[in-house]
Protein backbone atom coordinates (compact mmCIF):
# COMPACT_ATOMS: atom_id res chain seq x y z
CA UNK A 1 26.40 -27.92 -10.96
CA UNK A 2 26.42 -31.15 -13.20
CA UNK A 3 23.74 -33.42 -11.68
CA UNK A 4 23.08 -35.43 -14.67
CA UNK A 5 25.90 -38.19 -14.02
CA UNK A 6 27.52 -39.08 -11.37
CA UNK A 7 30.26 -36.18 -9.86
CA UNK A 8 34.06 -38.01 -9.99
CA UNK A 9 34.39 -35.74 -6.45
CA UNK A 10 32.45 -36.17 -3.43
CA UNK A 11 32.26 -34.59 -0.13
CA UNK A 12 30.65 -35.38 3.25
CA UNK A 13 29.98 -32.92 5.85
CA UNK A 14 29.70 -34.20 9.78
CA UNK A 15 29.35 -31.72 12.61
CA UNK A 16 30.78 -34.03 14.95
CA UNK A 17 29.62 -31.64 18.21
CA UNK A 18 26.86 -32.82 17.25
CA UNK A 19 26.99 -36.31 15.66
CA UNK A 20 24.75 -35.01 12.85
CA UNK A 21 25.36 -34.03 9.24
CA UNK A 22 26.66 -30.77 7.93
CA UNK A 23 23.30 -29.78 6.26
CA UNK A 24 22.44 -26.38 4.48
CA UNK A 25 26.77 -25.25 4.86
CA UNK A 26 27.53 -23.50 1.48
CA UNK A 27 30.82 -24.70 -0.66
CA UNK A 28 32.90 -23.77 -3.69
CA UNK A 29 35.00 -25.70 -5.70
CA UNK A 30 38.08 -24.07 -7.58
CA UNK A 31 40.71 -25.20 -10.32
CA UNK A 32 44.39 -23.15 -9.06
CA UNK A 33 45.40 -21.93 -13.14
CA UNK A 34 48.94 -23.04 -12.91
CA UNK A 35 50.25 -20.17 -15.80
CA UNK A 36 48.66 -17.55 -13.72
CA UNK A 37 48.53 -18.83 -10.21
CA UNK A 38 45.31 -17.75 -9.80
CA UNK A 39 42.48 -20.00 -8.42
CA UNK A 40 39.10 -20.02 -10.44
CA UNK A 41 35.38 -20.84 -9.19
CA UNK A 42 34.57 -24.04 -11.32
CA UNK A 43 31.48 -24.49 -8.88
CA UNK A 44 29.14 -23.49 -5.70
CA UNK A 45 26.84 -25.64 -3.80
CA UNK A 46 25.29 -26.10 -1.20
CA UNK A 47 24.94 -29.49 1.34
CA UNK A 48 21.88 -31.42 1.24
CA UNK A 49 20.39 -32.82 5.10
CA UNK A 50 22.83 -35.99 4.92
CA UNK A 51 25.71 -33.10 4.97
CA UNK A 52 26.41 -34.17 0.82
CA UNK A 53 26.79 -32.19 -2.05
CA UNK A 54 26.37 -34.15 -5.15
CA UNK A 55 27.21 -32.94 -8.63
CA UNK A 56 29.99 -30.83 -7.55
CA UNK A 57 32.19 -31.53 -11.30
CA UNK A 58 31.55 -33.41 -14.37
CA UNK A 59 34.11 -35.89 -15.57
CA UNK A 60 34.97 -33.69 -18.62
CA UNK A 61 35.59 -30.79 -16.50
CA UNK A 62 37.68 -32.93 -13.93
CA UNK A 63 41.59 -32.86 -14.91
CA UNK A 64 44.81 -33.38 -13.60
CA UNK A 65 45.74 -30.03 -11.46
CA UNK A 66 45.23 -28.43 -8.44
CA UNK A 67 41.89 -27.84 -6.97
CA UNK A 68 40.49 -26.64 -3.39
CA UNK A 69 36.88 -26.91 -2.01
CA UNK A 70 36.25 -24.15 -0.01
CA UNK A 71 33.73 -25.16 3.36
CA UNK A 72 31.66 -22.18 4.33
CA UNK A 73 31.99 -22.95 8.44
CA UNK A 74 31.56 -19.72 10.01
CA UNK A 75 28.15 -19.55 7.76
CA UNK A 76 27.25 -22.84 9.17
CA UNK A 77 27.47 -22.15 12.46
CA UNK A 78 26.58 -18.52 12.73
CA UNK A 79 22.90 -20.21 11.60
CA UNK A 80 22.65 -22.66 14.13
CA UNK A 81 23.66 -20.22 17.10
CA UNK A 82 27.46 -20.36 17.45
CA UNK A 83 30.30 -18.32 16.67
CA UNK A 84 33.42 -20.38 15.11
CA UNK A 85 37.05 -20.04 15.32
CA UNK A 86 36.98 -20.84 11.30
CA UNK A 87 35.34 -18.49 9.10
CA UNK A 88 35.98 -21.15 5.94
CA UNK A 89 37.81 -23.84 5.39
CA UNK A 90 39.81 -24.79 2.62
CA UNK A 91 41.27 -28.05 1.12
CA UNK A 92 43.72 -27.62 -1.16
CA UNK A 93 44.41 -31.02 -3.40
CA UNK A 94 46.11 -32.41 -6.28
CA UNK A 95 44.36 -34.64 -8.98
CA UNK A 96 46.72 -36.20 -10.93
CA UNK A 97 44.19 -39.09 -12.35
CA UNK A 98 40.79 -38.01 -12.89
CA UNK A 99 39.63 -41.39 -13.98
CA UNK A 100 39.39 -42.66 -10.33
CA UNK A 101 36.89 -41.66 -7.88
CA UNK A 102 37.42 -39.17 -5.01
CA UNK A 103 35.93 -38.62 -1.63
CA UNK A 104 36.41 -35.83 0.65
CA UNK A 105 34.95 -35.84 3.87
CA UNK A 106 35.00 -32.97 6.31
CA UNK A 107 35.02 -33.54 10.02
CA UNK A 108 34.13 -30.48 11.93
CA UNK A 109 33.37 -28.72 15.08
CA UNK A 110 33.73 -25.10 16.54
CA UNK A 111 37.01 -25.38 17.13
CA UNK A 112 38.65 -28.15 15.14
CA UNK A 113 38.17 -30.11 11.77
CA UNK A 114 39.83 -32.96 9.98
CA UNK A 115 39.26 -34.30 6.51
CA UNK A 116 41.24 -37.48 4.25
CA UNK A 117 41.25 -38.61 1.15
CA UNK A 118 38.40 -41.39 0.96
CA UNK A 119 36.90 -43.63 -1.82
């Protein structure tokens, strides 16, 4: 992952049963190839103990398409205890300007999550 400058996409895990931060849940971003409709692993990461996973693309790398980041739940909870009704969760977005910043935040429990496009 590109830690050297600052990622254009951020994310935020919160395990709101909890009210604490999404720490140590594994994630995957992907880039959807448009000619072959086939999605492709541009990286993996992992959240730090404020539920964040910086350097997750490098502005270069960042262009207009379709991309999803894949949230390892199941994984997550399975190692605190608790089964899940999601195995993974996946957000599925369009970029259409890479030059602006974009945050996206995943809200979770057991049995629900929500997630929006932040700043």
């Amino acid at each position: 992952m590109a830690e050297a400058e600052v990622s254009p996409l951020t994310t935020h895990v919160l395990n709101t049963s909890d009210g604490v931060p999404g720490a140590k849940m594994a994630l995957s971003l992907h880039r959807l190839d448009s000619s072959l409709m086939v999605w492709t692993m541009m990286s993996v990461g992992t959240t730090n103990e404020d539920g964040r996973c910086p350097g997750l693309v490098t502005r270069e790398a960042f262009t207009p398409g379709m991309y999803k980041l894949r949230f390892e739940t199941g994984s997550y909870w399975e190692s605190l205890g608790h089964a899940s009704f999601y195995p993974y969760v996946e957000v599925v977005f369009t970029i259409s300007d890479p030059a602006q910043k974009f945050h996206l935040p995943l809200l979770m429990s057991r049995f629900s999550y929500s997630t929006y496009k932040g700043s």
